[in-house]
C-alpha atoms as a PDB file:
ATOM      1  CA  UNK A   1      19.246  18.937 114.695  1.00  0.00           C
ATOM      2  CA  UNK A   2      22.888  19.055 113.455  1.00  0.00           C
ATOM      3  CA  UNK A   3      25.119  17.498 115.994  1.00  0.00           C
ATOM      4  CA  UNK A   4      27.573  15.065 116.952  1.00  0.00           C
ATOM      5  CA  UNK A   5      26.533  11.237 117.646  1.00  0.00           C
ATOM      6  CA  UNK A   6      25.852  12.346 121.563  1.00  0.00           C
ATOM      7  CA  UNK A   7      22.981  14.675 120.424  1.00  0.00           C
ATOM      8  CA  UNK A   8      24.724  17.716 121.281  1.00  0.00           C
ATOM      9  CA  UNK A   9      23.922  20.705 118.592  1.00  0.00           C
ATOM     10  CA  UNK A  10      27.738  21.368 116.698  1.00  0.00           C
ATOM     11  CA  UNK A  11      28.854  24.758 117.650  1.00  0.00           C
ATOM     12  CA  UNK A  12      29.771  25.314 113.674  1.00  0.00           C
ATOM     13  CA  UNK A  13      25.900  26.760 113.507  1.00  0.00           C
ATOM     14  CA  UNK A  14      24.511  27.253 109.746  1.00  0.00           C
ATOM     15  CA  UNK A  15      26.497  24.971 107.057  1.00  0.00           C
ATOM     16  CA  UNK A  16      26.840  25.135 103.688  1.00  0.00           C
ATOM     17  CA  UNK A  17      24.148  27.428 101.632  1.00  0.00           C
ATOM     18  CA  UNK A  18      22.276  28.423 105.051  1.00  0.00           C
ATOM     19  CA  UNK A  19      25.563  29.982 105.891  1.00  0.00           C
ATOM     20  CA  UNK A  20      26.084  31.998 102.702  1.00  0.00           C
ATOM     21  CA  UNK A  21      24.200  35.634 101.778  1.00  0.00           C
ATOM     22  CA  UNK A  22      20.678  35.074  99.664  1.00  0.00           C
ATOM     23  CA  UNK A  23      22.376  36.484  97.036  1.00  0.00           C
ATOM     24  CA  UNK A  24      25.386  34.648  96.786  1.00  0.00           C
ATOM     25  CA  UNK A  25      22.554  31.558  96.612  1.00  0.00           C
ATOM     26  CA  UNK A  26      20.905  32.874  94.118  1.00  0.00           C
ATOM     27  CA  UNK A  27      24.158  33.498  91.963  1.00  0.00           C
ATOM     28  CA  UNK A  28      25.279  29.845  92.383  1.00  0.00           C
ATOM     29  CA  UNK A  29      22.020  29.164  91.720  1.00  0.00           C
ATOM     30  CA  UNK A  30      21.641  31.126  88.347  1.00  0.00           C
ATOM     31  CA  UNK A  31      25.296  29.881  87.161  1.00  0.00           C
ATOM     32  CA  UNK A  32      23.996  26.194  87.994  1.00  0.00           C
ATOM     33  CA  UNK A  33      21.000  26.707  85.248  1.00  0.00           C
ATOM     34  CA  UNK A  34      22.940  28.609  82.706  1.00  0.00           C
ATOM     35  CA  UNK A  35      25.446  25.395  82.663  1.00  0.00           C
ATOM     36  CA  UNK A  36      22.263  22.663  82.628  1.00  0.00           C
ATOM     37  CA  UNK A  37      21.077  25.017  79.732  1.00  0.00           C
ATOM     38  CA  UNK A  38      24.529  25.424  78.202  1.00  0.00           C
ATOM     39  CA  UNK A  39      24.913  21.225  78.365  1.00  0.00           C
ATOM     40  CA  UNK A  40      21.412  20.478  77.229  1.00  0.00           C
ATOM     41  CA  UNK A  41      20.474  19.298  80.313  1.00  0.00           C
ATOM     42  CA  UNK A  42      18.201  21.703  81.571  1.00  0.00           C
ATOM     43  CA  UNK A  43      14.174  20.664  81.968  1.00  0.00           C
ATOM     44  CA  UNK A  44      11.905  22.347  79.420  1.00  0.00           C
ATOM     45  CA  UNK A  45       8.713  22.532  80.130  1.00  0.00           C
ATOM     46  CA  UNK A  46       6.343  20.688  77.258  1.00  0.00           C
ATOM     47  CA  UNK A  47       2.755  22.783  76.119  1.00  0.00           C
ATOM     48  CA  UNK A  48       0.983  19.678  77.692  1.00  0.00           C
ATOM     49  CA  UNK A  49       3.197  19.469  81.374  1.00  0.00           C
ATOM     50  CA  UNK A  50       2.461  23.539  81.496  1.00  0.00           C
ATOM     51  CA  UNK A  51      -1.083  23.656  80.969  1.00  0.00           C
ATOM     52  CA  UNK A  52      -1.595  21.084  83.914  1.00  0.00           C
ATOM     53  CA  UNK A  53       0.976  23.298  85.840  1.00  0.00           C
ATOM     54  CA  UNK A  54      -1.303  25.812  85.392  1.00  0.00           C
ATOM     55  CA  UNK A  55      -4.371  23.769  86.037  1.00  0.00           C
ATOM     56  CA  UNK A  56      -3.056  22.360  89.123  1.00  0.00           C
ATOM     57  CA  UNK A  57      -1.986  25.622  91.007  1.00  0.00           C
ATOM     58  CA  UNK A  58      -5.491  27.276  89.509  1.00  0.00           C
ATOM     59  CA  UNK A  59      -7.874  25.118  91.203  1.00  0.00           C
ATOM     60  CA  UNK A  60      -5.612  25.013  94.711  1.00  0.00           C
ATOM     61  CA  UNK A  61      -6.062  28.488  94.440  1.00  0.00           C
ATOM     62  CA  UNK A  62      -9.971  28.336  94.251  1.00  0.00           C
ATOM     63  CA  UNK A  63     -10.529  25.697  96.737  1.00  0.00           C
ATOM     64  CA  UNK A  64      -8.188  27.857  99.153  1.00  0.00           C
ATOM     65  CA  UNK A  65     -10.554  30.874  98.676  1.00  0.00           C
ATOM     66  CA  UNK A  66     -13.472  28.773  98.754  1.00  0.00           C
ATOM     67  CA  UNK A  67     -12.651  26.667 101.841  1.00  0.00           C
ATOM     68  CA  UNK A  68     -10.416  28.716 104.170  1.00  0.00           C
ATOM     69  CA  UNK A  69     -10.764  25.752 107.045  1.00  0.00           C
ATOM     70  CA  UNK A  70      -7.910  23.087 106.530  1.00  0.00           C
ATOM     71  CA  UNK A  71     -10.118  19.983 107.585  1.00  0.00           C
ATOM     72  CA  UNK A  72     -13.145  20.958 105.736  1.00  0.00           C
ATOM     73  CA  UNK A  73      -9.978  21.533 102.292  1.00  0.00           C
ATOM     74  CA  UNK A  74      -8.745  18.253 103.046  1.00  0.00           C
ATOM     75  CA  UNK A  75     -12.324  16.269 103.325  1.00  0.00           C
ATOM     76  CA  UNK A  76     -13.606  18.266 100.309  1.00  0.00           C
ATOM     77  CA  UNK A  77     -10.632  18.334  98.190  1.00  0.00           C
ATOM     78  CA  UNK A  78     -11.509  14.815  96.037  1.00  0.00           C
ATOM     79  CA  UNK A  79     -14.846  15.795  95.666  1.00  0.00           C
ATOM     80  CA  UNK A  80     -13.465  19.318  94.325  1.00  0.00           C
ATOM     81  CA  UNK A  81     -10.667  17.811  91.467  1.00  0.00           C
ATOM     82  CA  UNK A  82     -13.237  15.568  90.429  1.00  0.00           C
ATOM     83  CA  UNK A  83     -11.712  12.212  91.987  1.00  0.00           C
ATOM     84  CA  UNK A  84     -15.243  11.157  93.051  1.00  0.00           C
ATOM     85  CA  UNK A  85     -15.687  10.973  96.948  1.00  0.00           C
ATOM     86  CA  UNK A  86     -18.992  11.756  98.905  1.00  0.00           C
END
């Protein structure tokens, strides 16, 4: 909850990029990566972080179509990536 110290919620409402258009966020957000890239600074993705990208959202998407119930996902899930378990 935004607010003053007495808990009351501020009357400003949204701040800062809740406030602004989606697609003036996504144009700050697009000049923001050109500059990393432009610097140098920008994260590229190695062959070896990919691939376990890939990997990672692969098998959440099997063990969500295999086990649609969250408890029996969460119970399951070290037996499933191979992290031993019962």
């Amino acid at each position: 909850m935004t607010g003053s110290r007495n808990g009351r919620r501020d009357a400003r409402g949204r701040q800062g990029f809740a406030s602004m258009p989606a697609e003036k966020v996504r144009e700050i957000a697009r000049l923001g990566g050109k500059a990393a890239q432009a610097r140098g600074t920008a994260h590229r993705w190695t062959v070896i972080e990919a691939r376990a990208a890939g990997q990672k959202g692969g098998r959440v998407r099997w063990i969500k179509r295999i086990v649609p119930d969250a408890c029996e996902l969460f119970a399951a899930m070290p037996r499933l990536l191979g992290e031993g378990g019962s």
